[in-house]
Protein backbone atom coordinates (compact mmCIF):
# COMPACT_ATOMS: atom_id res chain seq x y z
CA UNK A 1 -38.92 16.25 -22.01
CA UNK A 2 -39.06 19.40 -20.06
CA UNK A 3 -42.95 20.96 -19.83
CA UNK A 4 -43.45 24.14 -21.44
CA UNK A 5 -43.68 27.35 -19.49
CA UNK A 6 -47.38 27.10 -20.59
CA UNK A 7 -47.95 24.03 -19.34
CA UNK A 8 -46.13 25.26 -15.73
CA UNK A 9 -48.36 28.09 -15.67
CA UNK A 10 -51.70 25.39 -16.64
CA UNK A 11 -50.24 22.89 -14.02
CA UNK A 12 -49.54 26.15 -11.40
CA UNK A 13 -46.08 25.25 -10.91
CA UNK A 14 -45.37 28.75 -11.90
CA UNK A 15 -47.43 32.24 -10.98
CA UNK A 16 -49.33 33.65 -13.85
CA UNK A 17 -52.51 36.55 -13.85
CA UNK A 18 -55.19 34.49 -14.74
CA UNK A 19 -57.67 36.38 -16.31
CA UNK A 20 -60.25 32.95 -17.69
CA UNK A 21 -59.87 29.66 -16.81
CA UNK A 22 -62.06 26.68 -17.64
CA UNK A 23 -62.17 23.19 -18.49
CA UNK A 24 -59.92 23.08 -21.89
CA UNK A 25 -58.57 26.87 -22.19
CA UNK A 26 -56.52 29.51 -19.74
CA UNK A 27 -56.15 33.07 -20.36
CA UNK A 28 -53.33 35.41 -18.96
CA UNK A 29 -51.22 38.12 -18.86
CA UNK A 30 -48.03 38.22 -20.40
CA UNK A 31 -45.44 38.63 -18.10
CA UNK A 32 -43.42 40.69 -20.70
CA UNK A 33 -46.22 42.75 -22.82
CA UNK A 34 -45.83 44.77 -25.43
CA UNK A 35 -48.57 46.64 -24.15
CA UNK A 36 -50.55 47.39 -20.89
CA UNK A 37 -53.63 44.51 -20.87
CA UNK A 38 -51.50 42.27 -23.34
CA UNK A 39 -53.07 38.51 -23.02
CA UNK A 40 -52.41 35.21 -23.96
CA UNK A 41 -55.06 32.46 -24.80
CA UNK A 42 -54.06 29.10 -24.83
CA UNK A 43 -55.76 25.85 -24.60
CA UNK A 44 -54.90 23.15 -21.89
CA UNK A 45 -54.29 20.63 -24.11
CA UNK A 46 -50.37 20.54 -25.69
CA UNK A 47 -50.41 21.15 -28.82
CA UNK A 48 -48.27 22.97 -31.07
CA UNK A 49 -50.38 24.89 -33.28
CA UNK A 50 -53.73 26.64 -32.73
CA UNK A 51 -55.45 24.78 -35.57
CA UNK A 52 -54.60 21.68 -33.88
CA UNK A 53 -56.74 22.10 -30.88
CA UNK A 54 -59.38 19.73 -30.50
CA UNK A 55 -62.23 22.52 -29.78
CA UNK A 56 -60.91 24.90 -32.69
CA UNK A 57 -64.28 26.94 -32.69
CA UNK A 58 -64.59 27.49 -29.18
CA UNK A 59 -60.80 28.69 -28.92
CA UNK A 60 -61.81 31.20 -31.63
CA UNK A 61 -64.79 32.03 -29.79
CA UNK A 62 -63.10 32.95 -26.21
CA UNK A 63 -60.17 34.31 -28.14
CA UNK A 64 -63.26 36.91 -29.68
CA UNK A 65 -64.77 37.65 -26.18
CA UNK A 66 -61.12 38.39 -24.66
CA UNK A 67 -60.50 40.89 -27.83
CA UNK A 68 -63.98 42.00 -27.34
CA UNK A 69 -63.50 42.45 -23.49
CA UNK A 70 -59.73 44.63 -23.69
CA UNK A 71 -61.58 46.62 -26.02
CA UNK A 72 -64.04 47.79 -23.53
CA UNK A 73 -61.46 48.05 -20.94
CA UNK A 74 -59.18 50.30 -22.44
CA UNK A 75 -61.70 52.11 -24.44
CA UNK A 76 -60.29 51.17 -27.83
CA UNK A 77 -61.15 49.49 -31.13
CA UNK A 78 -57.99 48.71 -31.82
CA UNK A 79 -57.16 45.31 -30.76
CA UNK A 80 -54.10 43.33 -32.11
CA UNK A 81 -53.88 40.13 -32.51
CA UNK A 82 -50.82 37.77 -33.30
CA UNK A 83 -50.61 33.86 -34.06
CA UNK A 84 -46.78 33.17 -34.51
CA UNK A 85 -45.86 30.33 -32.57
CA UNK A 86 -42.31 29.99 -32.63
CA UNK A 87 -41.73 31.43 -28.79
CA UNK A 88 -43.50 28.65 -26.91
CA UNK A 89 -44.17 25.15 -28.19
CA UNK A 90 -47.34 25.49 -27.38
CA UNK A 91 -50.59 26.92 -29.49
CA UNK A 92 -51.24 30.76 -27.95
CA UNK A 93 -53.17 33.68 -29.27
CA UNK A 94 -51.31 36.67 -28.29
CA UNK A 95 -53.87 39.93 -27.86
CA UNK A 96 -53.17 43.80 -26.87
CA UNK A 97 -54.68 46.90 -26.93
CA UNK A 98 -53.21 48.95 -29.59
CA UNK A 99 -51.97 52.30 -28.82
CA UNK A 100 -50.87 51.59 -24.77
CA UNK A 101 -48.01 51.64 -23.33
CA UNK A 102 -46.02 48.80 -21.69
CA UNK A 103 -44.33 50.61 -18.87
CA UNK A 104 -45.81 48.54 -15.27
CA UNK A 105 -45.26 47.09 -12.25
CA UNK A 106 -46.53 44.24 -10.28
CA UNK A 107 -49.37 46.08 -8.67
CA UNK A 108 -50.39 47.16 -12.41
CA UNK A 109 -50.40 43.58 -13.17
CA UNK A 110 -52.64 42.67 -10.42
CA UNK A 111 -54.97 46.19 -10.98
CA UNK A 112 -55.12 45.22 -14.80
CA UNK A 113 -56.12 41.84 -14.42
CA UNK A 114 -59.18 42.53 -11.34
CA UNK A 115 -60.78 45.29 -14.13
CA UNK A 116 -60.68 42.63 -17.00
CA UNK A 117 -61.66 39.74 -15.09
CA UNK A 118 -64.71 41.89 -13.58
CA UNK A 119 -65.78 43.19 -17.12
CA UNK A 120 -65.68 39.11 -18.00
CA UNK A 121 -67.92 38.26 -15.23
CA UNK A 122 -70.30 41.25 -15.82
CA UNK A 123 -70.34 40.12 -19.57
CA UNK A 124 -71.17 37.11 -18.68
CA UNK A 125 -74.10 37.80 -16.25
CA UNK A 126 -75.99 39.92 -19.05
């Protein structure tokens, strides 16, 4: 069976924009947002649906600080937040700053992800 582009991107066969990475979750951009900051959360382990993750509360958890951070990012309360499924075979949170446009380039890509990922650091230092 062929590995998910999820699990290429967990593995680093592929490049992603990692915005969080620790022991049993990743966080990135998606390479085709619907809006600037877009993000998915995904746990490492393979599994097909987000209620079948083995740490379910801490999934819901970072998936909460990520909304939390793109809110402070892009100065916005509106943060959307989608659980479908049925584009990867693999559990994902999708999250995006309502509002923004999805117009970018690679060097967007790059500048979006340093500002969140230094707003997650500084979060976590207070």
């Amino acid at each position: 069976m062929e590995k998910s582009i999820f699990k290429k991107i967990i593995d680093k066969e592929i490049p992603a924009h990692i915005l969080y990475e620790d022991e049993h979750f990743l966080v990135f951009l998606d390479n085709n947002p619907e809006a600037l900051g877009h993000s998915l959360v995904i746990p490492k382990e393979e599994v097909r649906w987000v209620w079948d993750t083995e740490h379910y509360q801490e999934y819901w958890n970072l998936v909460r600080k990520i909304a939390k951070t793109l809110q402070r990012v892009f100065k916005t309360e509106w943060i959307i937040s989608k659980v479908v499924g049925d584009e990867v075979p693999h559990a994902h949170v999708h999250l995006f700053p309502g509002g923004m446009t999805k117009d970018g380039t690679e060097k967007d890509f790059e500048t979006i992800a340093k500002v969140i990922k230094k707003e997650l650091h500084e979060e976590t230092l207070l």
